[in-house]
C-alpha atoms as a PDB file:
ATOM      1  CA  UNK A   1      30.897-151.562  16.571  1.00  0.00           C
ATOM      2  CA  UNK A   2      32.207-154.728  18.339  1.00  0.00           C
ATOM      3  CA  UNK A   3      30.304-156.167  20.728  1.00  0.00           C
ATOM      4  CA  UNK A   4      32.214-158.726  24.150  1.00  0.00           C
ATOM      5  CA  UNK A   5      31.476-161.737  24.248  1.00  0.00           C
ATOM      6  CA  UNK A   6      29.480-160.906  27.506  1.00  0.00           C
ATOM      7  CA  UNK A   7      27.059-158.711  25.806  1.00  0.00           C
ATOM      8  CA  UNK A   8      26.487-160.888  22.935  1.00  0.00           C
ATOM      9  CA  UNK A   9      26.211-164.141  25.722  1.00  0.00           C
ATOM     10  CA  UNK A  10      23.483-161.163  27.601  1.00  0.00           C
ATOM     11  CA  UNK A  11      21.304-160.556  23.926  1.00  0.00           C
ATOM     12  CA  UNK A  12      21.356-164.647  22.839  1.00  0.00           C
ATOM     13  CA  UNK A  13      19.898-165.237  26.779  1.00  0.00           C
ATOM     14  CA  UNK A  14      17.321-162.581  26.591  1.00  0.00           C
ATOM     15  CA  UNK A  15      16.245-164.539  22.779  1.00  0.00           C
ATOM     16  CA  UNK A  16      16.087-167.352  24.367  1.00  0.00           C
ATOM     17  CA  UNK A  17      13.727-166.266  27.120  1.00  0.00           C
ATOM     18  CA  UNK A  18      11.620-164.238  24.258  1.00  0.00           C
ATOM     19  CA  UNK A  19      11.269-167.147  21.993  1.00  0.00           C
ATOM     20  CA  UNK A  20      10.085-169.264  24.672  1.00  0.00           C
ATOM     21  CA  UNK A  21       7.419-166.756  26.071  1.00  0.00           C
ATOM     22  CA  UNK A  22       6.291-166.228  22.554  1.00  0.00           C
ATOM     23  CA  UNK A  23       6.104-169.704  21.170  1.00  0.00           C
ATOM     24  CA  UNK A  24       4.011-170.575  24.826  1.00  0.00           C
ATOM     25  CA  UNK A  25       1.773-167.675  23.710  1.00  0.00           C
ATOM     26  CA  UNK A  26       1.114-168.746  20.449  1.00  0.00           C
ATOM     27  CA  UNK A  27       0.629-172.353  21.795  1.00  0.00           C
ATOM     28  CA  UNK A  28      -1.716-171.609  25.235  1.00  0.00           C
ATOM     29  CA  UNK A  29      -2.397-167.803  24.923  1.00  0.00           C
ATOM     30  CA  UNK A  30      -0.843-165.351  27.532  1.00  0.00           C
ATOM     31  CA  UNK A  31      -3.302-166.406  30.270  1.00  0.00           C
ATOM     32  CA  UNK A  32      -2.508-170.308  29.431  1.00  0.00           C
ATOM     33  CA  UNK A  33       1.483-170.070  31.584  1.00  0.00           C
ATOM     34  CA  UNK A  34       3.910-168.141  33.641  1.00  0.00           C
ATOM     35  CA  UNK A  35       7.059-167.092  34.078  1.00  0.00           C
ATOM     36  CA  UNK A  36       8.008-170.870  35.585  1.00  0.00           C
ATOM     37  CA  UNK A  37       7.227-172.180  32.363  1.00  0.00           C
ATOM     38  CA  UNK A  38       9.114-169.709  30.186  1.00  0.00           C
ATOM     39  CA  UNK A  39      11.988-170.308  32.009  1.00  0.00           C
ATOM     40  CA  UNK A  40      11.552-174.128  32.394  1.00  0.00           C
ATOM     41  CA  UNK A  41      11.159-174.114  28.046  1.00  0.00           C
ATOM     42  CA  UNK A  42      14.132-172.070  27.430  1.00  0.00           C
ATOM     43  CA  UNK A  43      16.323-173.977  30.195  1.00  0.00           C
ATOM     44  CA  UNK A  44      17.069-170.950  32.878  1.00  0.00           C
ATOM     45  CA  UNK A  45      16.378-170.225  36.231  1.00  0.00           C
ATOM     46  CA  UNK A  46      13.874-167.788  37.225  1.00  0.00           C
ATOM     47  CA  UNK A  47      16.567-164.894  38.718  1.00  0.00           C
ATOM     48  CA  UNK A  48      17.903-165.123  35.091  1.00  0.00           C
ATOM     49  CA  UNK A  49      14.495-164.310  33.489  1.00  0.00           C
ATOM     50  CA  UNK A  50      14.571-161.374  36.172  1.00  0.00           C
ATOM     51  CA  UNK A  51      17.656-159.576  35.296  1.00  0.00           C
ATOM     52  CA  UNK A  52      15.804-159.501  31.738  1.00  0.00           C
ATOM     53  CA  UNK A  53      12.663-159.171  32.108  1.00  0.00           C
ATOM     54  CA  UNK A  54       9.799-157.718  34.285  1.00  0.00           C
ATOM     55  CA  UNK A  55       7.352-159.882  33.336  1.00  0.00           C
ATOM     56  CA  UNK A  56       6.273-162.596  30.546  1.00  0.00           C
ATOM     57  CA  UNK A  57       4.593-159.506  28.640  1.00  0.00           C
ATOM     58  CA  UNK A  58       7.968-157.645  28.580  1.00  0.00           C
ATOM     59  CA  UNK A  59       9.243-161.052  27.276  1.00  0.00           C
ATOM     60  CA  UNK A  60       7.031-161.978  24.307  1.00  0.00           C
ATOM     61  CA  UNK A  61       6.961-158.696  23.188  1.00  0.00           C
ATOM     62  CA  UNK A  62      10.588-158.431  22.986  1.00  0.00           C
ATOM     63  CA  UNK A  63      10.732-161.315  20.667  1.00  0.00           C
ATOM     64  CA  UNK A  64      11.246-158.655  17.531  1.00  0.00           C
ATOM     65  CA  UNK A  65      14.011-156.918  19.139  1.00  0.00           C
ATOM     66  CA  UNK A  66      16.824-159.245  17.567  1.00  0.00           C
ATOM     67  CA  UNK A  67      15.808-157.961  14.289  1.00  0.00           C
ATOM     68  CA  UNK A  68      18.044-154.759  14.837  1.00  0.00           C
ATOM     69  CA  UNK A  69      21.380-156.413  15.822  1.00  0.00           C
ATOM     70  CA  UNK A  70      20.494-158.071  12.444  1.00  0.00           C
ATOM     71  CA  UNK A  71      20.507-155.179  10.271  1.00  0.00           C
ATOM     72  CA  UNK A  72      23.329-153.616  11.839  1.00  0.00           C
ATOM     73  CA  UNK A  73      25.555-157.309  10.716  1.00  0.00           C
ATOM     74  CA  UNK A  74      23.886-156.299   7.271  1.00  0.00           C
ATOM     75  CA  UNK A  75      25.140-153.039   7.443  1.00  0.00           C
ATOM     76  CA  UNK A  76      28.688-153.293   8.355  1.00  0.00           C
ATOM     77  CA  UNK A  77      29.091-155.724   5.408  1.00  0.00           C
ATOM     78  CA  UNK A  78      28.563-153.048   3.156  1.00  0.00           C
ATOM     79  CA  UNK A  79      30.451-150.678   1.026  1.00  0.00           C
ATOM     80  CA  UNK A  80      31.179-147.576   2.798  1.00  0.00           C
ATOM     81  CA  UNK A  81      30.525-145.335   0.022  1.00  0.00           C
ATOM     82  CA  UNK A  82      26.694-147.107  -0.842  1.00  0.00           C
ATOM     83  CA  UNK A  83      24.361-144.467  -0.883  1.00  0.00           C
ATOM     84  CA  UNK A  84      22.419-144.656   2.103  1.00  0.00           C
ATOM     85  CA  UNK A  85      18.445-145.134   0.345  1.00  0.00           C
ATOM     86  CA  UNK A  86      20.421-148.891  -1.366  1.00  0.00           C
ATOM     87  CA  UNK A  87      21.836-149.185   2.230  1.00  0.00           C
ATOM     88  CA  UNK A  88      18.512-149.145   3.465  1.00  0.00           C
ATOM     89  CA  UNK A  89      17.045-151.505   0.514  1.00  0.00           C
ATOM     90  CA  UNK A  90      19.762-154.229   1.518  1.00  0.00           C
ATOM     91  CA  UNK A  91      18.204-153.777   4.969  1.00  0.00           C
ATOM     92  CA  UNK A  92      14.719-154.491   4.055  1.00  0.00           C
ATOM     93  CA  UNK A  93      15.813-157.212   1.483  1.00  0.00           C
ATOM     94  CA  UNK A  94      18.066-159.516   3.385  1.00  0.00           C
ATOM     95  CA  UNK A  95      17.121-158.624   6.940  1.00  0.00           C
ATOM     96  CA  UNK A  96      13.426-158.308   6.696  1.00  0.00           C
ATOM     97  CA  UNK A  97      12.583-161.740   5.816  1.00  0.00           C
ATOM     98  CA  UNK A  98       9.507-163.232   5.332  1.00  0.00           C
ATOM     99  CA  UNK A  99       9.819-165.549   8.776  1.00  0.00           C
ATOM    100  CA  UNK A 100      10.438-162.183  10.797  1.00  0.00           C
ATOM    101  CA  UNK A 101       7.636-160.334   9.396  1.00  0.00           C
ATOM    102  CA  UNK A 102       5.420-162.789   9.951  1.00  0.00           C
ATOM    103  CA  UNK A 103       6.574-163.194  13.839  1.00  0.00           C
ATOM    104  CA  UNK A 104       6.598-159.424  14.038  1.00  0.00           C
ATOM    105  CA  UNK A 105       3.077-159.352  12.093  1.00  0.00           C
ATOM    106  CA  UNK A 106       1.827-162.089  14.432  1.00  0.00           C
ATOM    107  CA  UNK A 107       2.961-160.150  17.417  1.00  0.00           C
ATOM    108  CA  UNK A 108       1.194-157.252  16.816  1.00  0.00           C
ATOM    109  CA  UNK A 109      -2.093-159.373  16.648  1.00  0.00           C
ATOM    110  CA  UNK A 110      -1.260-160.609  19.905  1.00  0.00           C
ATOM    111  CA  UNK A 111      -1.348-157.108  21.512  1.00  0.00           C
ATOM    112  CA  UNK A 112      -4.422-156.627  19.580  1.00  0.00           C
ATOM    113  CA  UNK A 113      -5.854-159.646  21.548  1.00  0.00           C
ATOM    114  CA  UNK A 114      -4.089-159.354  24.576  1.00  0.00           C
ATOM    115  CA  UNK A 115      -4.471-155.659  25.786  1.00  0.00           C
ATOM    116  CA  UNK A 116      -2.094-156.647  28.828  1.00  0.00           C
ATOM    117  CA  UNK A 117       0.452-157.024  26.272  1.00  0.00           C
ATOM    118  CA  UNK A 118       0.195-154.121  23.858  1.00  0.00           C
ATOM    119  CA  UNK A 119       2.127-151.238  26.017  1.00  0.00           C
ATOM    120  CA  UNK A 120       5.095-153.958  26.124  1.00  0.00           C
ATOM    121  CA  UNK A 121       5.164-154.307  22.168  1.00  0.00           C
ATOM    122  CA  UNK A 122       4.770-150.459  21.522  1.00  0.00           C
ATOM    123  CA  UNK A 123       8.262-150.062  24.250  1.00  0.00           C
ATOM    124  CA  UNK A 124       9.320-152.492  22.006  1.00  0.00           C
ATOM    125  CA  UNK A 125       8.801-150.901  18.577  1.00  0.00           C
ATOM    126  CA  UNK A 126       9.695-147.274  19.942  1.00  0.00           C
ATOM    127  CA  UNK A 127      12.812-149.002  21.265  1.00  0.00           C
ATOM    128  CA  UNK A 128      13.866-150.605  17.873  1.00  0.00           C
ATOM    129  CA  UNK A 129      13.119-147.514  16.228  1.00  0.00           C
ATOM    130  CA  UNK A 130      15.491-145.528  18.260  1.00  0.00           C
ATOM    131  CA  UNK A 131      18.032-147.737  17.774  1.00  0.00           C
ATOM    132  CA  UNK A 132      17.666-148.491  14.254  1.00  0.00           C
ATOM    133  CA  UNK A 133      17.531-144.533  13.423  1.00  0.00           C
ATOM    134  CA  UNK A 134      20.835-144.463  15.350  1.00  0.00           C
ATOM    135  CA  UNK A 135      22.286-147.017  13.167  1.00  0.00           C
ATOM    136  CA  UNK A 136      21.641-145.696  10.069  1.00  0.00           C
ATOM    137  CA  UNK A 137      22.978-142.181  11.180  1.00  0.00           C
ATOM    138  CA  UNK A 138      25.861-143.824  12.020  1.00  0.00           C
ATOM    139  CA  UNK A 139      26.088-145.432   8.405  1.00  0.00           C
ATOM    140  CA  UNK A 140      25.359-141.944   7.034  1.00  0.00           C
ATOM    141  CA  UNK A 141      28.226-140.325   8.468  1.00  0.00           C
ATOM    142  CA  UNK A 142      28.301-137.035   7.241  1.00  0.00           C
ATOM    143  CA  UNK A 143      27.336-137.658   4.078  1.00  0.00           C
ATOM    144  CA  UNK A 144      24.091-135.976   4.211  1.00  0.00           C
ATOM    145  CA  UNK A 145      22.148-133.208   5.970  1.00  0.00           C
ATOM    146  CA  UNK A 146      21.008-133.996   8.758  1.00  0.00           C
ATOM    147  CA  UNK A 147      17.503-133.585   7.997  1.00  0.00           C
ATOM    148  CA  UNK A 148      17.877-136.688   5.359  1.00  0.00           C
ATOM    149  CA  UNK A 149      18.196-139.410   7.681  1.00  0.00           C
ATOM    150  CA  UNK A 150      15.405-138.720   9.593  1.00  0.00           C
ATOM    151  CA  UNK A 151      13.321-138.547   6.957  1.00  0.00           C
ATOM    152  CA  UNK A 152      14.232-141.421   4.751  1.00  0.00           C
ATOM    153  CA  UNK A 153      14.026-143.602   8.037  1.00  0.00           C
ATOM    154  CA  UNK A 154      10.329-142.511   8.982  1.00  0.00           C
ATOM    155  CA  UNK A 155       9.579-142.899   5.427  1.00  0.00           C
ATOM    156  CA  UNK A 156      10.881-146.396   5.516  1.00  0.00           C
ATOM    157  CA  UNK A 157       9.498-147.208   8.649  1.00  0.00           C
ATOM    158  CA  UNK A 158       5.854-145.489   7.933  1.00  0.00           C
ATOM    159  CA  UNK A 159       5.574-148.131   4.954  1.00  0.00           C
ATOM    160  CA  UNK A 160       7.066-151.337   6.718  1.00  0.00           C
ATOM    161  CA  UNK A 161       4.232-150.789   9.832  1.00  0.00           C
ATOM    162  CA  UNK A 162       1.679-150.040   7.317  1.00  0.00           C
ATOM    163  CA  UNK A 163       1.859-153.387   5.430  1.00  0.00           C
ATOM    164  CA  UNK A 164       2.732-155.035   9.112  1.00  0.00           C
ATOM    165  CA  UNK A 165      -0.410-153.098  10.347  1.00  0.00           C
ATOM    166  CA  UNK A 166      -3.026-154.305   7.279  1.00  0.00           C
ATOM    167  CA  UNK A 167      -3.289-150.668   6.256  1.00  0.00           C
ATOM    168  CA  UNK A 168      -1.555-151.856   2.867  1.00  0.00           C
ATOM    169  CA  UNK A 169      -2.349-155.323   1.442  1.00  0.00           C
ATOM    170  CA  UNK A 170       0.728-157.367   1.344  1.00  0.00           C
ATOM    171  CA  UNK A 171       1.235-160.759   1.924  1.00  0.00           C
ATOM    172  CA  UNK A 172       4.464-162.483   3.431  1.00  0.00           C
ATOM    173  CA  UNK A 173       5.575-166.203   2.409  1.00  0.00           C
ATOM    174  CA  UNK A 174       3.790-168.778   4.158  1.00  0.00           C
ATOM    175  CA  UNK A 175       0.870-166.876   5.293  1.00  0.00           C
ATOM    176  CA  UNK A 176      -2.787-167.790   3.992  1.00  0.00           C
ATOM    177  CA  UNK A 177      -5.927-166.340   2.933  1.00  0.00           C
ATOM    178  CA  UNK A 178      -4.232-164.123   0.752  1.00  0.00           C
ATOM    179  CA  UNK A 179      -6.777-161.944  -1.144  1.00  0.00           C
ATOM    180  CA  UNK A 180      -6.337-161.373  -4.604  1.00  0.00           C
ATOM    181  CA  UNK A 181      -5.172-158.336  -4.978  1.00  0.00           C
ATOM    182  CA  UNK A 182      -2.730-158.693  -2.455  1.00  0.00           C
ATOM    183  CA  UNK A 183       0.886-157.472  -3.661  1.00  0.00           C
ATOM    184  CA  UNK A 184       3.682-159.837  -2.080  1.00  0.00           C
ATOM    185  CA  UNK A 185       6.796-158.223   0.276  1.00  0.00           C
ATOM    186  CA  UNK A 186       8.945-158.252  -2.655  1.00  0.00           C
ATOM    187  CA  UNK A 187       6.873-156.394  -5.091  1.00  0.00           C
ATOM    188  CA  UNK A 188       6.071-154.204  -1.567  1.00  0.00           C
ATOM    189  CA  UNK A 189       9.712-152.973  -1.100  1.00  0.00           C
ATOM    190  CA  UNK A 190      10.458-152.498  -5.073  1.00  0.00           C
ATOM    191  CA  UNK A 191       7.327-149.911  -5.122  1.00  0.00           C
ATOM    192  CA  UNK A 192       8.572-148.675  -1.763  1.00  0.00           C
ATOM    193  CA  UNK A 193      12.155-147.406  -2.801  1.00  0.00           C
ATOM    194  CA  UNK A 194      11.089-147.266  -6.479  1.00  0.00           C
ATOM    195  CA  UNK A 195       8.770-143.955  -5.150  1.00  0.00           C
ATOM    196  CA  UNK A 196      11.660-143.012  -2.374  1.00  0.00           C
ATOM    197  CA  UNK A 197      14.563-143.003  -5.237  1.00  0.00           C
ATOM    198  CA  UNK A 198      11.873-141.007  -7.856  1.00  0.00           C
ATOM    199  CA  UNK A 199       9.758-139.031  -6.010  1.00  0.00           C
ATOM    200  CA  UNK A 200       5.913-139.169  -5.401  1.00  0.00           C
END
């Protein structure tokens, strides 16, 4: 689906303002600025941060959302007729990279920290999932029953939060104190679709 050149302007300008919120959370915690200095780092006025966002919360937390416009670029650059569980593996491979895992891994530990924060990041998550499910039903076309892309999605999903969460030990590139039986994000996603394309 194209997007205008207004929208696209719209999603780069709400980045901008997420980046900034994060980065000054990572840097000074969420207590440490406000909205003046989100808006003074990413170089817009403070109306502009309003017709975004309701708050630097809403902001930081909405630092993942890019991650979806992403896969959908990765989709449409596919083969029409690619069964939907490779469709989904090309997903995880080239969009899910190590740097957004780690932002999206580092997030969550923020709303972990900050409790202010945490409704904002699970909008977030329920939001990408929405949109994401949409997507891939949209790649799926009526090429399946309908109860398959449901599935495979929450299956996919289920696994991704689960190493995101800690609940499965798997290490991203560039991250330390990695225990030793930690399995890395490749090895992750070939066990992942190796059981999804097999069985259990």
């Amino acid at each position: 689906m194209d997007r205008g050149l207004r929208d696209l302007k719209r999603e780069a300008t709400a980045q901008a303002l997420a980046d900034a919120a994060f980065e000054l959370t990572r840097e000074r915690g969420l207590f440490g600025f406000v909205t003046a200095d989100v808006v003074e780092r990413a170089g817009y006025s403070r109306r502009t941060f309003g017709n975004h966002f309701s708050c630097k919360e809403e902001a930081v937390a909405s630092v993942a959302f890019g991650g979806v416009d992403d896969a959908s670029e990765v989709l449409t650059g596919l083969p029409a007729d690619l069964p939907l569980l490779d469709a989904m593996l090309a997903v995880m491979r080239e969009q899910f990279t190590a740097d957004t895992l780690v932002r999206m891994r580092e997030l969550m530990a923020m709303a972990r920290q900050y409790p202010t924060l945490e409704p904002y990041v699970l909008g977030v998550q329920q939001r990408m999932r929405h949109n994401a499910q949409e997507l891939l039903g949209s790649a799926a076309g009526d090429r399946y029953p309908a109860i398959y892309v449901p599935l495979l999605f929450g299956a996919v999903y289920g696994a991704v939060m689960a190493a995101l969460e800690g609940t499965l030990d798997v290490h991203l590139d560039g991250e330390n104190d990695v225990s030793p039986a930690s399995m890395d994000y490749a090895s992750f996603v070939d066990i992942t679709f190796g059981y999804l394309r097999h069985g259990f």
